[in-house]
N, C-alpha and C. Protein backbone atom coordinates (compact mmCIF):
# COMPACT_ATOMS: atom_id res chain seq x y z
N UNK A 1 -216.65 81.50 -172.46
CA UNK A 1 -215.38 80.90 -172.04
C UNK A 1 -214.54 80.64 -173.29
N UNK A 2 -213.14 81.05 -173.29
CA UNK A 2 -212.42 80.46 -173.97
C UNK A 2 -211.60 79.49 -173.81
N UNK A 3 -211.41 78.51 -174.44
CA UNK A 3 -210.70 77.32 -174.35
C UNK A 3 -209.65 76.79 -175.36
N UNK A 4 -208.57 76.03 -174.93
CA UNK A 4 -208.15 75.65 -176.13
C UNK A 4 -207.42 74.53 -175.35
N UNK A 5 -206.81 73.69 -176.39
CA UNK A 5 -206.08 72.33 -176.04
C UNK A 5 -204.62 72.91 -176.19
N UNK A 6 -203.55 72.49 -174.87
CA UNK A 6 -202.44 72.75 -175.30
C UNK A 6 -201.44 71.85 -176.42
N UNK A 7 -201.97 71.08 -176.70
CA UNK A 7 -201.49 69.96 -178.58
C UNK A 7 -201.68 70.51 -179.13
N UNK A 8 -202.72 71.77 -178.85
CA UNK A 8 -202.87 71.93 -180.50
C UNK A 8 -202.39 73.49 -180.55
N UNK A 9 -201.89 73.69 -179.41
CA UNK A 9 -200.84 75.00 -179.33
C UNK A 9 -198.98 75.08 -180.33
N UNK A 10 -199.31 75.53 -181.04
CA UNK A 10 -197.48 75.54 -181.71
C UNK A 10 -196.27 75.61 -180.47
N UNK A 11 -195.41 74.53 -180.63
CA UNK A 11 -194.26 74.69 -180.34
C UNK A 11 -193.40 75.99 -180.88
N UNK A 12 -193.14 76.61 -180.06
CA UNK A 12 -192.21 77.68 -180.90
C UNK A 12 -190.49 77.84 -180.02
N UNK A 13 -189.33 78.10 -181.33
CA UNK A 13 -188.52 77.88 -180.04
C UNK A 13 -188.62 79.46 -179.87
N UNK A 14 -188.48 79.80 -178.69
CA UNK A 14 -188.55 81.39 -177.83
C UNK A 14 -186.99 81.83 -177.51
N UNK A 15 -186.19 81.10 -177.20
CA UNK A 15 -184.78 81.46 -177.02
C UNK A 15 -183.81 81.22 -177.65
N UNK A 16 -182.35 80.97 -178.04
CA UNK A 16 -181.65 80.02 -178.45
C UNK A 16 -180.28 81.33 -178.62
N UNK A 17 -178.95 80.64 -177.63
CA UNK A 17 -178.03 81.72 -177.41
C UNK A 17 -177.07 81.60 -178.62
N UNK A 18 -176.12 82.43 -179.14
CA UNK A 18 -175.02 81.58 -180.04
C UNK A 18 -174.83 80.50 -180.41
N UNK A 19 -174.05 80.13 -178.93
CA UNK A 19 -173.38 78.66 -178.47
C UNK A 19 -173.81 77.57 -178.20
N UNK A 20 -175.85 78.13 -177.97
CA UNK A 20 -176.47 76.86 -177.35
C UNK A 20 -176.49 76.67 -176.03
N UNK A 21 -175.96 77.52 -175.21
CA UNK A 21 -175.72 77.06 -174.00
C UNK A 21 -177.28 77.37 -173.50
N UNK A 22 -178.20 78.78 -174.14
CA UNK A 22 -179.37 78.80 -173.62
C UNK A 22 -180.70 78.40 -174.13
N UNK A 23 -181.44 77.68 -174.37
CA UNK A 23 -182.30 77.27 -175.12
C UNK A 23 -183.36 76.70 -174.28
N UNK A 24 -184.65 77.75 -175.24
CA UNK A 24 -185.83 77.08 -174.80
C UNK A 24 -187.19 77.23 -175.85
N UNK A 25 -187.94 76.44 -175.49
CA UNK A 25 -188.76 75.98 -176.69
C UNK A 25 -190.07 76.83 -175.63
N UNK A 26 -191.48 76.86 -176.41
CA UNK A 26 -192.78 77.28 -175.41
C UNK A 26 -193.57 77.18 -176.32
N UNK A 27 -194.73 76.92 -175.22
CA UNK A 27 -196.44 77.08 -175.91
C UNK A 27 -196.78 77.79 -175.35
N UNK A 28 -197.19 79.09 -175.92
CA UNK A 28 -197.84 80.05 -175.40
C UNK A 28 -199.10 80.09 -175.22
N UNK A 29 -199.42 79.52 -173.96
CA UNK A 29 -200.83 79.29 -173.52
C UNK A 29 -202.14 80.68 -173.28
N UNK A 30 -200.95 81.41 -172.93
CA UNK A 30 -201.87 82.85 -172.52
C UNK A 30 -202.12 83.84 -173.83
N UNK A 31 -201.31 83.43 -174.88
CA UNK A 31 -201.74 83.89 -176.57
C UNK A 31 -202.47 83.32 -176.97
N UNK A 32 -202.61 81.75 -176.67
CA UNK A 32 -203.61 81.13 -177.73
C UNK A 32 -204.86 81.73 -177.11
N UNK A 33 -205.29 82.04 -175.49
CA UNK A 33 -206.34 82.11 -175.16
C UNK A 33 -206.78 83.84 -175.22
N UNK A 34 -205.95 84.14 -176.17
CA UNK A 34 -206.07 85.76 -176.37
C UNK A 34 -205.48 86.77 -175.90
N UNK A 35 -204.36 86.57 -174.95
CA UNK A 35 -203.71 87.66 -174.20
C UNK A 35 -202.81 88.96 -175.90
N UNK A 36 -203.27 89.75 -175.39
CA UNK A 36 -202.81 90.57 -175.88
C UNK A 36 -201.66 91.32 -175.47
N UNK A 37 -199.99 91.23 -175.24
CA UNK A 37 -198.89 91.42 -174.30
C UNK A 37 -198.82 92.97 -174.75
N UNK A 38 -198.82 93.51 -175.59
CA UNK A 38 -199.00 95.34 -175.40
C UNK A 38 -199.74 96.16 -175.07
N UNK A 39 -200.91 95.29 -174.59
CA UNK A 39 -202.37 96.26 -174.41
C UNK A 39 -202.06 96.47 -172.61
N UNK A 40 -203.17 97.53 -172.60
CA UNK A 40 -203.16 98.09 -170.99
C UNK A 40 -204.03 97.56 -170.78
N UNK A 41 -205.38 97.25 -171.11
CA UNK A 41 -206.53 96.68 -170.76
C UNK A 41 -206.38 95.53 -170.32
N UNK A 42 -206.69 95.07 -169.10
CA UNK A 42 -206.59 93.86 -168.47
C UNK A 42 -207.44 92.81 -168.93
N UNK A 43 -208.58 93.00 -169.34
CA UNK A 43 -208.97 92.42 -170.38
C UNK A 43 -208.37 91.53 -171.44
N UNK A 44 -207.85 92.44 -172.15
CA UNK A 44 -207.28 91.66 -173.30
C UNK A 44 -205.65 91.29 -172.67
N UNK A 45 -205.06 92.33 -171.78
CA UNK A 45 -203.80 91.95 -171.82
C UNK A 45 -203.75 90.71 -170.72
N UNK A 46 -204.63 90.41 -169.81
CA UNK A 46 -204.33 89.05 -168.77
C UNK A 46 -203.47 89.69 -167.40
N UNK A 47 -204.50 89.14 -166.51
CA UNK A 47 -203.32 89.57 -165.22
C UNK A 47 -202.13 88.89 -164.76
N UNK A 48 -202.15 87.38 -165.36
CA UNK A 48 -201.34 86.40 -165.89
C UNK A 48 -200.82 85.91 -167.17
N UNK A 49 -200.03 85.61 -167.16
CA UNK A 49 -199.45 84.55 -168.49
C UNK A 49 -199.09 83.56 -168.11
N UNK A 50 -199.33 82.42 -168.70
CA UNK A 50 -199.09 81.05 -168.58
C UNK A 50 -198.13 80.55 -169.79
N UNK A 51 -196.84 79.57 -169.68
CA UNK A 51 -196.33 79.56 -171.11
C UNK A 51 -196.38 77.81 -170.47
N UNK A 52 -196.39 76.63 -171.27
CA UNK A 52 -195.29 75.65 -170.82
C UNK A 52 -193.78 75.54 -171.26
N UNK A 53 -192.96 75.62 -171.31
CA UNK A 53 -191.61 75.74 -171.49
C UNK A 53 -191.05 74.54 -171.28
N UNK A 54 -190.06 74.30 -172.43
CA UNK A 54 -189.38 72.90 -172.52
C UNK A 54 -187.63 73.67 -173.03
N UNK A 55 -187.06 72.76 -171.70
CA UNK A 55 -185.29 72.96 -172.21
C UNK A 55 -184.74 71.64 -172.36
N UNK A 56 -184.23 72.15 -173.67
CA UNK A 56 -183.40 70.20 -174.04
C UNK A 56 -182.23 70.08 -172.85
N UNK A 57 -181.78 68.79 -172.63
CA UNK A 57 -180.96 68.08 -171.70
C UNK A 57 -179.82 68.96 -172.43
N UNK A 58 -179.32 69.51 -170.88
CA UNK A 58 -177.65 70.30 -170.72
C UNK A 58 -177.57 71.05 -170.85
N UNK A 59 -178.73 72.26 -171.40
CA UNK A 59 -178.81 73.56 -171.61
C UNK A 59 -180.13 73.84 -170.08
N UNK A 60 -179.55 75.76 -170.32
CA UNK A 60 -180.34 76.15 -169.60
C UNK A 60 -181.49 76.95 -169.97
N UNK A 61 -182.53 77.36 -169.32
CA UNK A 61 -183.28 78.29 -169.97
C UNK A 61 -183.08 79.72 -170.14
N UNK A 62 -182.33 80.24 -169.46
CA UNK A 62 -182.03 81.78 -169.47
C UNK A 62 -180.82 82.29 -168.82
N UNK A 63 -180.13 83.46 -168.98
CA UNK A 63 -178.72 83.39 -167.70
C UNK A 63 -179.47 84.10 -166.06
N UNK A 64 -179.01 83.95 -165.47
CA UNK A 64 -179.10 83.92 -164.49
C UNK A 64 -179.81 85.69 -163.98
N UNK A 65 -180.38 86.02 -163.53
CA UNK A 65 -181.02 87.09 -163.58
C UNK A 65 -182.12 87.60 -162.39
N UNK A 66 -182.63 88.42 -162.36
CA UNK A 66 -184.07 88.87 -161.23
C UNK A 66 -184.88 89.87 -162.40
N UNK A 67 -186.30 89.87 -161.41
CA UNK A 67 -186.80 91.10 -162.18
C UNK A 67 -187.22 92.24 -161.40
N UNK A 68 -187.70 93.51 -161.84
CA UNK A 68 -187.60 94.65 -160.63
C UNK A 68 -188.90 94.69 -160.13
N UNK A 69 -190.40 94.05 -161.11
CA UNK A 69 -191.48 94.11 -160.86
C UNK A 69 -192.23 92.64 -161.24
N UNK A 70 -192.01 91.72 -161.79
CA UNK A 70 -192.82 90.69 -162.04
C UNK A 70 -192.23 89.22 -161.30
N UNK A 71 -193.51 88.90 -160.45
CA UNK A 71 -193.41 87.54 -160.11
C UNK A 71 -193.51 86.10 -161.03
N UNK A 72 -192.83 85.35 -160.89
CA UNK A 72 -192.68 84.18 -161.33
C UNK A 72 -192.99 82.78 -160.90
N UNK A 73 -194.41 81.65 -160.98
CA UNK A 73 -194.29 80.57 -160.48
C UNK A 73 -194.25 79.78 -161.70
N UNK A 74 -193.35 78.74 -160.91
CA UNK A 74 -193.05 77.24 -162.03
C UNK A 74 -193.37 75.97 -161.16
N UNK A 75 -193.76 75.04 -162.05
CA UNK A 75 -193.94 74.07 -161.96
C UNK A 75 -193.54 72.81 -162.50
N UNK A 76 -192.77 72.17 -162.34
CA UNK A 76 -191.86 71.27 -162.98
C UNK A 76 -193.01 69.66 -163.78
N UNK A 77 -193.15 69.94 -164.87
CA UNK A 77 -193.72 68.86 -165.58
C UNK A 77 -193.17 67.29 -165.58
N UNK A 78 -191.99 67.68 -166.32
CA UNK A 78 -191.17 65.94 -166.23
C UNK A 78 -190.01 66.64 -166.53
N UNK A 79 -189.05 65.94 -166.20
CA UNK A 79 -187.21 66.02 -166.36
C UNK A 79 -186.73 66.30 -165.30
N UNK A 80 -185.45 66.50 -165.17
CA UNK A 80 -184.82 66.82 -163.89
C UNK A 80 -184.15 68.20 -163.95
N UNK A 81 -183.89 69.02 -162.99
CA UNK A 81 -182.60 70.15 -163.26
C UNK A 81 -182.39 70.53 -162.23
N UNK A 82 -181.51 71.80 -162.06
CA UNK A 82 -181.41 72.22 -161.52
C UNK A 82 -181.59 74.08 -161.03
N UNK A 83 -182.30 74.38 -159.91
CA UNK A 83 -182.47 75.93 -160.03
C UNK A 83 -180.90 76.89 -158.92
N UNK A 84 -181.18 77.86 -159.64
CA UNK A 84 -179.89 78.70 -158.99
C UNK A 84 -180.74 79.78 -158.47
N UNK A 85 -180.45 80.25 -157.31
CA UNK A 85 -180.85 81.15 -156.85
C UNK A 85 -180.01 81.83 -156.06
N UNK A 86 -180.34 83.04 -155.49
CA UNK A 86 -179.25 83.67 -154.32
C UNK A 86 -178.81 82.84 -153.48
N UNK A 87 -179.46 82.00 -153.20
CA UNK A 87 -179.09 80.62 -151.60
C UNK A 87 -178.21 79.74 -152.27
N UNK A 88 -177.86 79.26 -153.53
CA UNK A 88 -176.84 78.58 -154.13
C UNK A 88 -178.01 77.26 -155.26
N UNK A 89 -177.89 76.54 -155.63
CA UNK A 89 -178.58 75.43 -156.40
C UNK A 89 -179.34 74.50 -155.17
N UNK A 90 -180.42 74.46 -155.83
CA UNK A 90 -181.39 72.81 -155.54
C UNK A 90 -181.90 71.86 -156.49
N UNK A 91 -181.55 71.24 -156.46
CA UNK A 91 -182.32 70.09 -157.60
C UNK A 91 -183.88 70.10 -157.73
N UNK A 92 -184.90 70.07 -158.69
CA UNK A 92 -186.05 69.69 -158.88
C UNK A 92 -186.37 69.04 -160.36
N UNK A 93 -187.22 68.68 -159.77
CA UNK A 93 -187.96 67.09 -160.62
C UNK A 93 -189.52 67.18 -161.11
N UNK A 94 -190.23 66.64 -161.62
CA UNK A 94 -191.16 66.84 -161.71
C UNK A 94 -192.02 66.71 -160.55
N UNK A 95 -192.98 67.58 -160.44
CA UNK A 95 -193.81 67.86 -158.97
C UNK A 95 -193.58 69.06 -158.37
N UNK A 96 -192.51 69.71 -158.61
CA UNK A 96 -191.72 70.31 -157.64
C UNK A 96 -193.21 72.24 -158.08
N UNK A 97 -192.87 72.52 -157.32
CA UNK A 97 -193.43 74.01 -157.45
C UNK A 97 -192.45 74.98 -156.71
N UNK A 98 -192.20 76.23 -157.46
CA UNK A 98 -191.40 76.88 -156.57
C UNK A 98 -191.62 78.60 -157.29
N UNK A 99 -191.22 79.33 -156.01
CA UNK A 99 -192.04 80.84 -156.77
C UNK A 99 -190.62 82.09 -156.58
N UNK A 100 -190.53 83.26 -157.39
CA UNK A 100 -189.21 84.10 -157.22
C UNK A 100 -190.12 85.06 -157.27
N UNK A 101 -189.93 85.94 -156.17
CA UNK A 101 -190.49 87.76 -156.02
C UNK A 101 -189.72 88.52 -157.28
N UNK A 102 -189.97 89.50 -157.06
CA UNK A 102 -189.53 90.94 -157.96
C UNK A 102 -188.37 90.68 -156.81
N UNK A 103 -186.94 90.80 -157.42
CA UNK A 103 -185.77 91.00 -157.40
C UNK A 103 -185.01 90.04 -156.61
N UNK A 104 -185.44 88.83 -156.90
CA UNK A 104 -185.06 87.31 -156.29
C UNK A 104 -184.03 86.96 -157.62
N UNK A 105 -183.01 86.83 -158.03
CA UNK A 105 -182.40 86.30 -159.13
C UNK A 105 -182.45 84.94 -159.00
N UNK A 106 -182.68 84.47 -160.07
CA UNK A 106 -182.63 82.80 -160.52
C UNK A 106 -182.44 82.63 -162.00
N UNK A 107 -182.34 81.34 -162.42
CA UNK A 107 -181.78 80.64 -162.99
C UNK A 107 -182.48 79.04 -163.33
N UNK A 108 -182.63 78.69 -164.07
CA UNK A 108 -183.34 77.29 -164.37
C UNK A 108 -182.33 76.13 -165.35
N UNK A 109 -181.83 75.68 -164.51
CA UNK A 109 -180.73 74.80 -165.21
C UNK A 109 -180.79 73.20 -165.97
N UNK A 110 -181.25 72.42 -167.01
CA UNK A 110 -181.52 71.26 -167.53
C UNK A 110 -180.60 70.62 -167.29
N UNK A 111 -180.13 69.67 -166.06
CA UNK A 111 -179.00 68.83 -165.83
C UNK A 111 -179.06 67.03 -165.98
N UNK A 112 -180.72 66.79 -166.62
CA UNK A 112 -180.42 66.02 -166.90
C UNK A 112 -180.79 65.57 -168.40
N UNK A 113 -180.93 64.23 -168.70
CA UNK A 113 -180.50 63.90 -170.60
C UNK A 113 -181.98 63.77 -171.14
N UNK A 114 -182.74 64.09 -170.05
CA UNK A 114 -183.88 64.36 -171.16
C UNK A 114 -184.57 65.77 -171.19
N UNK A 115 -185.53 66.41 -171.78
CA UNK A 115 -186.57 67.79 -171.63
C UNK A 115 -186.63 67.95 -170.01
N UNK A 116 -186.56 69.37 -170.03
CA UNK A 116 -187.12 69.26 -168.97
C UNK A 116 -188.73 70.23 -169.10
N UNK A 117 -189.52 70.21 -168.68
CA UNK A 117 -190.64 70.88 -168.95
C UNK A 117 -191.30 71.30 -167.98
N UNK A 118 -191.75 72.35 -167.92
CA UNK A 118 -192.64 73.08 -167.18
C UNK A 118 -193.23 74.45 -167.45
N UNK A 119 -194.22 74.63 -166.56
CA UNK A 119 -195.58 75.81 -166.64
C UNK A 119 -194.34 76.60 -166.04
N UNK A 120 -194.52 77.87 -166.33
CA UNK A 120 -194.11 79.57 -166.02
C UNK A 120 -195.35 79.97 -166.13
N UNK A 121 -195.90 80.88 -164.93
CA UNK A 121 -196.92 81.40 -164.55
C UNK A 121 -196.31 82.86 -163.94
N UNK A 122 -196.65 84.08 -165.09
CA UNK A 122 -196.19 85.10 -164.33
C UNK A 122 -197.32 85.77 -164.25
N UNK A 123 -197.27 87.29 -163.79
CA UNK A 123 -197.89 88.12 -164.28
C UNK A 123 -197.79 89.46 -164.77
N UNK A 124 -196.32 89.54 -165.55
CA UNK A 124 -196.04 90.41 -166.71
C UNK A 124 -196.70 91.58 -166.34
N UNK A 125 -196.17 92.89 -165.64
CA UNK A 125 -196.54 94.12 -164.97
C UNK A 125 -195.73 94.72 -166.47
N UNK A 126 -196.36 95.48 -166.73
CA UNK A 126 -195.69 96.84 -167.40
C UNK A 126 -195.17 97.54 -166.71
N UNK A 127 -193.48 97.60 -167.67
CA UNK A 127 -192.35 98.61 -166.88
C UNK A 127 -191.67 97.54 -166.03
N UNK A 128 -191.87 95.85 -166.20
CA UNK A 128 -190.94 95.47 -165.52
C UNK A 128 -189.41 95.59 -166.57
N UNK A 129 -188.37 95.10 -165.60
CA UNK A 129 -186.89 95.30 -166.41
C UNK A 129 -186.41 94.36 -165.41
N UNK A 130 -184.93 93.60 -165.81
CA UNK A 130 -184.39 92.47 -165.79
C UNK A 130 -182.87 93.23 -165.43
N UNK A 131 -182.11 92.60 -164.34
CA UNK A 131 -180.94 92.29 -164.09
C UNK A 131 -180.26 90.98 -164.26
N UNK A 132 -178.79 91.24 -165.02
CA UNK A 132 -178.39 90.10 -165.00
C UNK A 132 -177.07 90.31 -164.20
N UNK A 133 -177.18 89.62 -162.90
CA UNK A 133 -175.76 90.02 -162.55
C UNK A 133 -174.45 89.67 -162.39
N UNK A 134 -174.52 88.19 -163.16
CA UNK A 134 -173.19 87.30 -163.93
C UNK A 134 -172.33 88.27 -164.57
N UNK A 135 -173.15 88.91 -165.80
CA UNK A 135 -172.79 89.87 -166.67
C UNK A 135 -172.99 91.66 -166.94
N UNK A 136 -173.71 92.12 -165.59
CA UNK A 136 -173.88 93.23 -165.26
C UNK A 136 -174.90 94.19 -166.01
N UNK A 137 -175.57 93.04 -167.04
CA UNK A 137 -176.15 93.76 -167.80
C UNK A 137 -177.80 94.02 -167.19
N UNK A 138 -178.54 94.96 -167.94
CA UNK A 138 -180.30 95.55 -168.35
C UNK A 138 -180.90 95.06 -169.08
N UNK A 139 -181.94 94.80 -168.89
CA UNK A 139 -182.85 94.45 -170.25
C UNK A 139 -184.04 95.45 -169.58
N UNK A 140 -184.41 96.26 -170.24
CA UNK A 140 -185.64 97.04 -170.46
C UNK A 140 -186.40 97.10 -171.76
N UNK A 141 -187.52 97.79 -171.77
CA UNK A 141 -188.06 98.04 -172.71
C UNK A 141 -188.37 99.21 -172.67
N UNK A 142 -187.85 99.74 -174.12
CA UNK A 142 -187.80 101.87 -173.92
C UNK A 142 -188.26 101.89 -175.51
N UNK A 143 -189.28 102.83 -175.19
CA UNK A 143 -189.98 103.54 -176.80
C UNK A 143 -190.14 101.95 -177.39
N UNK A 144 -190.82 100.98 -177.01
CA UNK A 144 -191.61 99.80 -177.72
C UNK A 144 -190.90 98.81 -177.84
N UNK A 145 -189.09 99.32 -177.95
CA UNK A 145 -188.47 98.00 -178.34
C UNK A 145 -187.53 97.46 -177.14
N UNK A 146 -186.97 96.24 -177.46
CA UNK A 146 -186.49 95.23 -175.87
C UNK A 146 -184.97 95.89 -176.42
N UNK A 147 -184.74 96.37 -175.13
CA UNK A 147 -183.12 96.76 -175.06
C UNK A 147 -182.72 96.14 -173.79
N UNK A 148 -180.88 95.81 -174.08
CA UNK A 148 -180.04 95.25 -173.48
C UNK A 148 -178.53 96.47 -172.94
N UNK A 149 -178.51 96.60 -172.10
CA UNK A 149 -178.19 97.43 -171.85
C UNK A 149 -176.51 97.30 -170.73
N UNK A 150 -175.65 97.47 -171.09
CA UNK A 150 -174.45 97.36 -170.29
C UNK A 150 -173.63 98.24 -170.18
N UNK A 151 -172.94 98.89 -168.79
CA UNK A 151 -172.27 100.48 -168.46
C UNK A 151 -172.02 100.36 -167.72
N UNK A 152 -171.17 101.58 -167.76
CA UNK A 152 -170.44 102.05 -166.04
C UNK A 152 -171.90 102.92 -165.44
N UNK A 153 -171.62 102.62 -164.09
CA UNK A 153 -172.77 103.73 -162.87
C UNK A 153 -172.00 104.81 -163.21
N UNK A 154 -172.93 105.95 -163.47
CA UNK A 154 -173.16 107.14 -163.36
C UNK A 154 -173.47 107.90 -161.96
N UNK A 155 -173.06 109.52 -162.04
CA UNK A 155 -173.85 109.55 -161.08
C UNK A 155 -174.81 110.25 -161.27
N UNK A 156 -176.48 110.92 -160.44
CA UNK A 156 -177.40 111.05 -160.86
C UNK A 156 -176.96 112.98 -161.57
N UNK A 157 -175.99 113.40 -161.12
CA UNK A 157 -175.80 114.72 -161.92
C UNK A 157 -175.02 114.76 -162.98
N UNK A 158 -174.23 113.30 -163.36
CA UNK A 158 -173.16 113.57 -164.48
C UNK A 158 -174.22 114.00 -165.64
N UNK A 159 -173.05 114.29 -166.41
CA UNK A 159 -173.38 115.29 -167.51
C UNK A 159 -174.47 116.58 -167.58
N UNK A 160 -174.98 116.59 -166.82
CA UNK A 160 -176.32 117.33 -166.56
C UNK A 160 -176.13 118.84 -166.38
N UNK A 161 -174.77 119.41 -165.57
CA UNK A 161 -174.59 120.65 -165.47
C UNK A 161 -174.29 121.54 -166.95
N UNK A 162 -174.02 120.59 -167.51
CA UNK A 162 -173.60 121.07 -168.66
C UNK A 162 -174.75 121.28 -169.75
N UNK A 163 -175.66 120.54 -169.71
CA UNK A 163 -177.07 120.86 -170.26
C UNK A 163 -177.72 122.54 -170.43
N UNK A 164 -177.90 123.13 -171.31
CA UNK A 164 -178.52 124.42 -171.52
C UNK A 164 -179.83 124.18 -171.07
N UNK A 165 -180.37 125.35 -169.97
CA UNK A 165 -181.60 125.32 -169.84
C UNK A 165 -181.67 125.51 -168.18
């Protein structure tokens, strides 16, 4: 068995936008206990990840978004906020549990003046990718590295006739 204490896990901050408006801090629970996030082996890579995540009062944790393949449960530690989802905002508090499918968009909002904290429990599928649809943008990951991605729709033959071959 492996074990570890989450105190004695590093705070690291994981996000932080320009302006501040997005910020979030984490203990990466599913690294300390060995997850390996590039490996295929389930083994080392985890069929889960566990982080705890802390957003200071008035910021949020991320913009508003879905994913195409990975589920998401949270669990609200202490603080207050608010979540956005397709159905419009609900308030939660500590206690609260609440879960988003593959292509549920949400949002995790810190509305009140202290941390708000909580467990994120996913399970990180390879080949998931991220919509944001505030700002129309992609986030994938292509040839190893995290790309962000924003365009006009295409259609599936543009440019293509013109291709030799």
């Amino acid at each position: 068995m492996n074990k570890v204490n989450v105190a004695d896990i590093p705070e690291l901050e994981t996000r932080r936008s320009p302006t501040g408006k997005f910020v979030e801090y984490g203990r990466m629970v599913s690294e300390a206990l060995g997850r390996e996030r590039t490996s295929f082996d389930l083994r080392t890579r985890h069929p889960f990840d566990v982080q705890i995540a802390r957003v200071p009062a008035r910021t949020a944790l991320c913009p508003y978004h879905s994913h195409t393949a990975q589920w998401e449960f949270y669990i609200i530690i202490s603080g207050d906020g608010t979540v956005r989802d397709e159905g419009g905002k609900t308030e939660v508090r500590a206690g609260d549990a609440f879960v988003f499918p593959p292509g549920e968009a949400h949002q995790i909002i810190n509305t009140g003046d202290a941390d708000l904290v909580f467990y994120i429990i996913a399970d990180n599928p390879v080949g998931d990718t991220c919509h944001y649809p505030d700002s129309g943008k992609f986030w994938l990951v292509f040839q190893g590295k995290d790309r962000v991605l924003k365009g006009e729709q295409a259609d599936y033959f543009d440019g293509e006739d013109e291709v030799a071959g």
